[in-house]
N, C-alpha and C. Protein backbone atom coordinates (compact mmCIF):
# COMPACT_ATOMS: atom_id res chain seq x y z
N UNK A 1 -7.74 7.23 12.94
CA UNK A 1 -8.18 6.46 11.78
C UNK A 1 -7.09 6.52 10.71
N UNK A 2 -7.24 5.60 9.86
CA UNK A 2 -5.89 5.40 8.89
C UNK A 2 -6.48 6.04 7.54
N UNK A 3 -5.87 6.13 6.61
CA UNK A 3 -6.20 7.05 4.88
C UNK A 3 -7.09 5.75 4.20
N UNK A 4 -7.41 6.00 3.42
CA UNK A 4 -8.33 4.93 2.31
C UNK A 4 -8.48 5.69 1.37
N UNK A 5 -8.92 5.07 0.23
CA UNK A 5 -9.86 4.74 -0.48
C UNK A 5 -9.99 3.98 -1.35
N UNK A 6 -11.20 4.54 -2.00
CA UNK A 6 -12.29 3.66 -2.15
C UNK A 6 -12.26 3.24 -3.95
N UNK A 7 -12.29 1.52 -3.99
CA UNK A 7 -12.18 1.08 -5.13
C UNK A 7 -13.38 0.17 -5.63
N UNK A 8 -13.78 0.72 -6.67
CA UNK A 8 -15.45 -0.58 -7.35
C UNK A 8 -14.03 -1.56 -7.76
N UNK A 9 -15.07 -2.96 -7.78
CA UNK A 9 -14.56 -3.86 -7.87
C UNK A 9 -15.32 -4.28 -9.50
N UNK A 10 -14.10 -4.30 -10.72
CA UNK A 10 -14.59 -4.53 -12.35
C UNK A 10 -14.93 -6.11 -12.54
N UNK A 11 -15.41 -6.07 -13.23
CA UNK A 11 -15.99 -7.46 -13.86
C UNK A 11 -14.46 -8.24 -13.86
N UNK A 12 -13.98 -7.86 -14.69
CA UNK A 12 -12.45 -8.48 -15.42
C UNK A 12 -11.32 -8.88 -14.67
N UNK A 13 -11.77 -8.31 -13.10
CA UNK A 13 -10.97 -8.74 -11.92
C UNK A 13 -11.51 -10.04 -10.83
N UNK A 14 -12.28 -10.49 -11.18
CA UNK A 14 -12.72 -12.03 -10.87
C UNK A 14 -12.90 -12.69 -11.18
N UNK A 15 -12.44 -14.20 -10.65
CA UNK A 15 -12.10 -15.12 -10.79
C UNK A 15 -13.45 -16.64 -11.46
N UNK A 16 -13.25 -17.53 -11.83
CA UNK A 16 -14.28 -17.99 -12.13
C UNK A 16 -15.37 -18.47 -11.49
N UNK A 17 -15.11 -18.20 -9.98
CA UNK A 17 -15.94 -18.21 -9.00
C UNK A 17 -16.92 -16.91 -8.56
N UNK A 18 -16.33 -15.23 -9.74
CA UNK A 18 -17.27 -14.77 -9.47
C UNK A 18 -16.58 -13.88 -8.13
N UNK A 19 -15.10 -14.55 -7.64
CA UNK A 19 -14.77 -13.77 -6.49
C UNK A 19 -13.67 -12.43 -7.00
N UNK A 20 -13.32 -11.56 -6.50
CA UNK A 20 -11.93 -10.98 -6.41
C UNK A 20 -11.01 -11.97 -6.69
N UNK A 21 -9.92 -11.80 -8.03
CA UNK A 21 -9.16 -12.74 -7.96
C UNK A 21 -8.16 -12.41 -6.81
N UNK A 22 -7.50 -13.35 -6.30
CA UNK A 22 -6.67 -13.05 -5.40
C UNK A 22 -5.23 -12.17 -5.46
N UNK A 23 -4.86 -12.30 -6.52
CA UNK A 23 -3.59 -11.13 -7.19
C UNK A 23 -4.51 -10.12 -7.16
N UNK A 24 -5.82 -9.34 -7.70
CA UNK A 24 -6.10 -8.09 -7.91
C UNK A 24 -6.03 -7.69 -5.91
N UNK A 25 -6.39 -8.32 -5.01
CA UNK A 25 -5.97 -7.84 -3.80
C UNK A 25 -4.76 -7.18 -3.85
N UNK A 26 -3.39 -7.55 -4.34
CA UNK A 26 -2.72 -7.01 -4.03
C UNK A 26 -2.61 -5.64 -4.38
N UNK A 27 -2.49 -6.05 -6.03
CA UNK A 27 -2.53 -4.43 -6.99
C UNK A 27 -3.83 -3.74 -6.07
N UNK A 28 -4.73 -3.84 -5.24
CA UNK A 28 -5.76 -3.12 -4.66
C UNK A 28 -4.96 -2.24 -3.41
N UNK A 29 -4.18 -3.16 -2.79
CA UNK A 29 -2.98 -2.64 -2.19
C UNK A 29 -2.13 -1.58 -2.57
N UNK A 30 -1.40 -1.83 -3.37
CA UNK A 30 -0.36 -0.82 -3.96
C UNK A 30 -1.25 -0.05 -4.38
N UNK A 31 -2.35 0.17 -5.08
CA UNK A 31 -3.22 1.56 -5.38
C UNK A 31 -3.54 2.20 -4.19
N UNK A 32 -3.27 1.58 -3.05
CA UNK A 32 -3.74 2.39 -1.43
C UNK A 32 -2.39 2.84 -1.21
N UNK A 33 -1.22 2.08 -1.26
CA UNK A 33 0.25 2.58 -1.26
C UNK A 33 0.93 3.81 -2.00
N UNK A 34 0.35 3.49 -3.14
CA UNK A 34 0.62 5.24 -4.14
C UNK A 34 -0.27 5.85 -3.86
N UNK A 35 -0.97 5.98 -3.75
CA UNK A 35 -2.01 7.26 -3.43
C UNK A 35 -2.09 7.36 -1.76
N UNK A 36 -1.87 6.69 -1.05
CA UNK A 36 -1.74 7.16 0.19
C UNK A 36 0.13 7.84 0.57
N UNK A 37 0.74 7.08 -0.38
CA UNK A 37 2.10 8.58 -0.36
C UNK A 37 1.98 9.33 -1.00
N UNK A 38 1.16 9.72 -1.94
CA UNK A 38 0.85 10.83 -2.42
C UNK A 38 -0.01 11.73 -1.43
N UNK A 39 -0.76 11.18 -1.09
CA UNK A 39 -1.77 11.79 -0.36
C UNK A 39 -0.57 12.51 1.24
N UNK A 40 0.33 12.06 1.52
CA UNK A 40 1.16 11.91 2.52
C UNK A 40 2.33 13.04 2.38
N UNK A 41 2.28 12.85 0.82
CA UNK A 41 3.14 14.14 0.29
C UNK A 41 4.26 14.17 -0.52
N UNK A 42 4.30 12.85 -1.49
CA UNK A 42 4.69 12.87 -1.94
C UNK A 42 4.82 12.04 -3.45
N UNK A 43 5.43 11.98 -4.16
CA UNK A 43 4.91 11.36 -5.50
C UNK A 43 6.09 10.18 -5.85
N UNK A 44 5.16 8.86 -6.17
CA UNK A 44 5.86 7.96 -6.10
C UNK A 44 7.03 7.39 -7.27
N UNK A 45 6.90 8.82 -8.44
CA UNK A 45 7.36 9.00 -9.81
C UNK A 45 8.57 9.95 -9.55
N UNK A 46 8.64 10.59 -7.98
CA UNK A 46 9.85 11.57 -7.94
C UNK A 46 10.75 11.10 -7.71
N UNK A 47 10.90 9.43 -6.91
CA UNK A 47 11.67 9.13 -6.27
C UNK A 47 13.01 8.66 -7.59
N UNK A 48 12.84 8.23 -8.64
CA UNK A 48 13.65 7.43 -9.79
C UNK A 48 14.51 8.78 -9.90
N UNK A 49 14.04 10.25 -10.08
CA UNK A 49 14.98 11.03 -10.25
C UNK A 49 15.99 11.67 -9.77
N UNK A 50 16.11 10.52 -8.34
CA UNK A 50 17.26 11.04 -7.33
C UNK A 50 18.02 9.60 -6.97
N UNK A 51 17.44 8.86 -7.82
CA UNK A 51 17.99 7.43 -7.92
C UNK A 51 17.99 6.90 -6.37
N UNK A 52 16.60 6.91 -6.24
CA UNK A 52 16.20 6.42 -4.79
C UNK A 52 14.91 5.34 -5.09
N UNK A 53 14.29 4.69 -4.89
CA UNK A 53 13.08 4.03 -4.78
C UNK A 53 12.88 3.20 -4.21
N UNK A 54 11.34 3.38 -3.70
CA UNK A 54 10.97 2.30 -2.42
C UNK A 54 10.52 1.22 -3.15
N UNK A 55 11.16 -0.03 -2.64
CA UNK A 55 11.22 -1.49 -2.97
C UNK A 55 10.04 -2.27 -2.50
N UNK A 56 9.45 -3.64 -2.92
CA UNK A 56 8.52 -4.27 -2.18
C UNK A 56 9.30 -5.51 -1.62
N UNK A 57 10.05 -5.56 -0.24
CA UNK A 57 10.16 -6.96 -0.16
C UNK A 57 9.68 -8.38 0.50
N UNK A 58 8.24 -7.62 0.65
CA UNK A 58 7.61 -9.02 1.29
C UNK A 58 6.15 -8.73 1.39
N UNK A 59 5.39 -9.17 0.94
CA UNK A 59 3.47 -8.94 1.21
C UNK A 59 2.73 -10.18 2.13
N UNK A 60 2.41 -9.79 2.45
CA UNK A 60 1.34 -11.29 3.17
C UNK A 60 -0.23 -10.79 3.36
N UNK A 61 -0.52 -11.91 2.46
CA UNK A 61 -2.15 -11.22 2.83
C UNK A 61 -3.05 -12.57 3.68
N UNK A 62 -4.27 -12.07 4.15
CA UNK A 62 -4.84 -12.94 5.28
C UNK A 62 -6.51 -12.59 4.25
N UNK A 63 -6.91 -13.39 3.85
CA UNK A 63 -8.44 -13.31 3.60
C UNK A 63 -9.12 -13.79 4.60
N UNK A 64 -10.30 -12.97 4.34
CA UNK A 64 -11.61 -12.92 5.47
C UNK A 64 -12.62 -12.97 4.94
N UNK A 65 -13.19 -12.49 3.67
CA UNK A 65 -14.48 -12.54 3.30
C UNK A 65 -14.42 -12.25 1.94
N UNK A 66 -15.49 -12.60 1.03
CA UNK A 66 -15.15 -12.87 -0.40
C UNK A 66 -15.60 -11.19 -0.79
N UNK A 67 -15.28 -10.87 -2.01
CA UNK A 67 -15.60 -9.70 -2.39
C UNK A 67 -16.06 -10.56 -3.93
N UNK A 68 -16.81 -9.64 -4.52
CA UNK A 68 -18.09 -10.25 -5.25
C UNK A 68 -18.14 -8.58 -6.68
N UNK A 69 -18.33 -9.12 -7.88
CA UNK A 69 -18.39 -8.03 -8.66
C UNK A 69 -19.05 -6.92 -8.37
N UNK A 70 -19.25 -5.88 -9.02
CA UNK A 70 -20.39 -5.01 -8.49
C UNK A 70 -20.17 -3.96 -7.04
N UNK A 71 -19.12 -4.81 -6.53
CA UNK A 71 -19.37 -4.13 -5.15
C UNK A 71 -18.21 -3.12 -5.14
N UNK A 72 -18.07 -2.59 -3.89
CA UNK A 72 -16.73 -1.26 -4.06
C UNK A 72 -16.39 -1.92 -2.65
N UNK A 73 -14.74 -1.50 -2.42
CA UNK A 73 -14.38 -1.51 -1.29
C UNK A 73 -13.76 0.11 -0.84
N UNK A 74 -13.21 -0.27 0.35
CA UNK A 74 -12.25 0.69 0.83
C UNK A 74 -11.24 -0.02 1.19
N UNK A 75 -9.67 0.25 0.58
CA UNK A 75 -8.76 0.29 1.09
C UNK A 75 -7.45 0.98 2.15
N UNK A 76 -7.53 0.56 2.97
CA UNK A 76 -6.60 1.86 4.12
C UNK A 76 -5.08 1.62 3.90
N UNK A 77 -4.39 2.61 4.52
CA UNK A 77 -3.24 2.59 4.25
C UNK A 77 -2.22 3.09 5.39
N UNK A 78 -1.63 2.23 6.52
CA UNK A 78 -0.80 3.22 7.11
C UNK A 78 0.56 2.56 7.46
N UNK A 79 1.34 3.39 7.74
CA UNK A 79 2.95 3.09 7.47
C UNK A 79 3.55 3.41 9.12
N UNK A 80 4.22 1.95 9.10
CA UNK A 80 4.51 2.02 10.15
C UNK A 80 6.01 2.39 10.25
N UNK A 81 7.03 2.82 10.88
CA UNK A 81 8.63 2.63 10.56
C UNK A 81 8.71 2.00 11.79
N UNK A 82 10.28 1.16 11.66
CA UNK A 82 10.51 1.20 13.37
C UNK A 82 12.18 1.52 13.35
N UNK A 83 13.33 0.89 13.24
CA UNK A 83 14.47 1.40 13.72
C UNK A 83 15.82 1.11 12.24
N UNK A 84 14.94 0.03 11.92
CA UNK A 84 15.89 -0.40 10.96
C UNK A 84 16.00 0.47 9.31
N UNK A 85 16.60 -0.99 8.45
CA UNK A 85 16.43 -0.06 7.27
C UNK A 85 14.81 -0.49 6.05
N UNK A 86 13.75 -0.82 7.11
CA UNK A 86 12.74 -1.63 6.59
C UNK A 86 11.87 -0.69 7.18
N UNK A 87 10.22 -0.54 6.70
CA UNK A 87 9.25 -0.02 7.26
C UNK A 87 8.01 -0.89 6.59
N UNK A 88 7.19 -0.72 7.19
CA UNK A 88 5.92 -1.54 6.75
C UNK A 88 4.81 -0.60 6.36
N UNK A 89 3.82 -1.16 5.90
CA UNK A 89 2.69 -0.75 5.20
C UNK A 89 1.80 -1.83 5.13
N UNK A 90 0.60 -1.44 6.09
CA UNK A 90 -0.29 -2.50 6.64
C UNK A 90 -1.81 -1.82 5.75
N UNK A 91 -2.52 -2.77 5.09
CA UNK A 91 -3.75 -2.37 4.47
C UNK A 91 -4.77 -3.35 4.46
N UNK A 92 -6.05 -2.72 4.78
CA UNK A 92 -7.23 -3.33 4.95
C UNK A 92 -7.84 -3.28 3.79
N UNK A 93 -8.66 -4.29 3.19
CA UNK A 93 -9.69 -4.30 2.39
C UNK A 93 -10.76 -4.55 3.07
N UNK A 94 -12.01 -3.63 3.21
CA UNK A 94 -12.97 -3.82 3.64
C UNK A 94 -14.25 -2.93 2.52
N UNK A 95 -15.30 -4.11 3.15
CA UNK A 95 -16.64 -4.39 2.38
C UNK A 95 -16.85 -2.68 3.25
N UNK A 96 -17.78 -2.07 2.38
CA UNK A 96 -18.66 -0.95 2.65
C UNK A 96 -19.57 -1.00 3.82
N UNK A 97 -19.80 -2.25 4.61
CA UNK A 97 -20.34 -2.56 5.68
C UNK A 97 -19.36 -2.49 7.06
N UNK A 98 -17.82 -1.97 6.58
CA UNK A 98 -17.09 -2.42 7.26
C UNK A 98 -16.83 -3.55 8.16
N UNK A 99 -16.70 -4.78 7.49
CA UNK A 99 -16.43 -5.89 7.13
C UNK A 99 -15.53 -6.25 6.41
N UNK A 100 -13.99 -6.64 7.52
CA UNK A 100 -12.86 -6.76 6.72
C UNK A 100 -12.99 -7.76 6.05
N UNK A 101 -12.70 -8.35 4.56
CA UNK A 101 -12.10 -8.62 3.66
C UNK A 101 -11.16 -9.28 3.97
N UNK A 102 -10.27 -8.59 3.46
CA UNK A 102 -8.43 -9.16 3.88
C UNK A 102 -7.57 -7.67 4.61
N UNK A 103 -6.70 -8.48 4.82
CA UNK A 103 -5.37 -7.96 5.50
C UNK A 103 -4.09 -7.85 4.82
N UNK A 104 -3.67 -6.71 4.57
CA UNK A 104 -2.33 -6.87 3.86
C UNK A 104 -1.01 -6.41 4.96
N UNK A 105 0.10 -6.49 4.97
CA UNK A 105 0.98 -6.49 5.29
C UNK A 105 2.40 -6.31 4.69
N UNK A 106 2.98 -4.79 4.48
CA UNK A 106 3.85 -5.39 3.08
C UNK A 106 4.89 -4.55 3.86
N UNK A 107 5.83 -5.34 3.73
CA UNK A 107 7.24 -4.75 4.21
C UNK A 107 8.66 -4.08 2.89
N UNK A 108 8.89 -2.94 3.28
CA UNK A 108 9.47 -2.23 2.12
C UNK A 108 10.52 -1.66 2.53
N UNK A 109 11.55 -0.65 2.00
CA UNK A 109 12.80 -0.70 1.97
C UNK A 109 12.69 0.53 0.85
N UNK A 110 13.77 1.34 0.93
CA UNK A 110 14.10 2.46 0.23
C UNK A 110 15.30 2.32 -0.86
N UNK A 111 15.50 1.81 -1.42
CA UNK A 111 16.84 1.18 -2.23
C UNK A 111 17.39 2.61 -3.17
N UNK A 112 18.60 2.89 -2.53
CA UNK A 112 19.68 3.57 -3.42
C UNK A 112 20.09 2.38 -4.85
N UNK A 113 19.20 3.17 -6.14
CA UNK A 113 19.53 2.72 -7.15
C UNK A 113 20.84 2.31 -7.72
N UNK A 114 21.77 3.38 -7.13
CA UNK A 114 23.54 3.28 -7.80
C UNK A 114 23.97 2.53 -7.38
N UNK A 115 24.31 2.54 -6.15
CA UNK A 115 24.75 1.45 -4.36
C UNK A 115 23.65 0.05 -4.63
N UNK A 116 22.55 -0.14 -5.55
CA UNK A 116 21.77 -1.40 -5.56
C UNK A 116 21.25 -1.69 -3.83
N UNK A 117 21.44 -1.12 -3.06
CA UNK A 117 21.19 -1.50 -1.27
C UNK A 117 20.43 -0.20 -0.77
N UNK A 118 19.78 -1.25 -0.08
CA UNK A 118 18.87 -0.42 1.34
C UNK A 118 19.34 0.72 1.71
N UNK A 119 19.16 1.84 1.77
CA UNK A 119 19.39 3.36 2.95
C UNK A 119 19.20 2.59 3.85
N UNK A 120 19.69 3.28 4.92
CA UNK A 120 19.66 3.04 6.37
C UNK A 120 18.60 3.88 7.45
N UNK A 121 18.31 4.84 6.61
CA UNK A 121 17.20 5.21 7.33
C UNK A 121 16.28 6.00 6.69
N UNK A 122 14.98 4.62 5.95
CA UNK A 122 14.08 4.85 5.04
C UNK A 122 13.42 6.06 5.57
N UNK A 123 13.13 6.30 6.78
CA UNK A 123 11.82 7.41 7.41
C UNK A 123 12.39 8.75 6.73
N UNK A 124 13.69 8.58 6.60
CA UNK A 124 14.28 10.15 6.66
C UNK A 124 14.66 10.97 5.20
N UNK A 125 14.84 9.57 4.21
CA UNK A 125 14.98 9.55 2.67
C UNK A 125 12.94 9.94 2.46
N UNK A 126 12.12 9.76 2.92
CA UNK A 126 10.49 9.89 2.62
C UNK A 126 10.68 11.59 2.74
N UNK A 127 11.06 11.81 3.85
CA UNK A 127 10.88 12.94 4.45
C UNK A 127 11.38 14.01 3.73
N UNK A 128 12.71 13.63 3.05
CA UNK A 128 13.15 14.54 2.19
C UNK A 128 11.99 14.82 0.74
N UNK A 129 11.76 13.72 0.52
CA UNK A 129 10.36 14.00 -0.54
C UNK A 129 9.15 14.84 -0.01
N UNK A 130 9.17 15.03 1.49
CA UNK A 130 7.86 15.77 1.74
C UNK A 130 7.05 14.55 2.23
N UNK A 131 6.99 13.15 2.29
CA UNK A 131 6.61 12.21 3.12
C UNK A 131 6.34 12.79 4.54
N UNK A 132 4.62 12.95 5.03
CA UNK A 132 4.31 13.23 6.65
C UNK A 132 3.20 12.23 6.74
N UNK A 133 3.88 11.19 7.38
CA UNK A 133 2.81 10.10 8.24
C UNK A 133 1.80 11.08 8.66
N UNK A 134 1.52 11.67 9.42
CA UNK A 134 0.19 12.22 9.72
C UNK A 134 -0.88 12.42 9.00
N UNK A 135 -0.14 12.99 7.38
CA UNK A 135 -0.93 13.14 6.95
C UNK A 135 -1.77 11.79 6.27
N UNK A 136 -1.82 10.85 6.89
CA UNK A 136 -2.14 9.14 6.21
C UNK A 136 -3.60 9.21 7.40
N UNK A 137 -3.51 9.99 8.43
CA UNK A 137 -4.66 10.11 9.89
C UNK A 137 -5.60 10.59 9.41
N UNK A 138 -6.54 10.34 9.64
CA UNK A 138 -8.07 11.40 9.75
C UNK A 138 -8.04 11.75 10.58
């Protein structure tokens, strides 16, 4: 199973239909992204002081079902790497019925602040922070 949690959904974040506006999905995202690297082991405020930080360069989200004031979701969070200098971070919004919502998809990058460019091998710059995928598992 992947990390979550769990967010009420405020008045002030929907739309005039009464739905989730569609931008607060994302920021619903990145609150599963920092707190699931925190939760992972590491803090997403340490990284500026080694002039390192993980970048956002691409999100895609897929809606599935409306989310409605009042209600809470759960958001999950797990990180995939594969070879390059990119890793992903895939997140679910789902209704308390578990009933996905939407789908996020966000592809990211570790950017050496000085150099302005990508590390070459994001998994291993996390790791030095104390970053352990496992710990993202139930």
């Amino acid at each position: 199973m992947t990390w979550k949690i769990r967010i009420p959904v405020r008045s002030y974040e929907l739309d005039t239909l009464g739905h989730l506006n569609h931008a607060v999905y994302h920021q619903y995202g990145e609150v599963a992204r920092v707190e699931g690297f925190a939760a992972a082991g590491c803090q997403w405020g340490d990284f500026v002081t080694r002039s390192v930080a993980p970048v956002l360069l691409s999100s895609t989200i897929h809606f599935r079902r409306e989310v409605r004031g009042g209600e809470q979701v759960d958001v999950t969070c797990a990180v995939k790497f594969g070879s390059g200098k990119t890793f992903n971070t895939d997140s679910l919004i789902l209704k308390l019925d578990g009933t996905v919502a939407a789908e996020i998809t966000c592809v990211l990058g570790m950017m050496d602040l000085k150099e302005r460019k990508l590390v070459q091998d994001p998994r291993a710059v996390l790791e030095e922070f104390g970053f352990d995928p496992a710990k993202l598992s139930d």
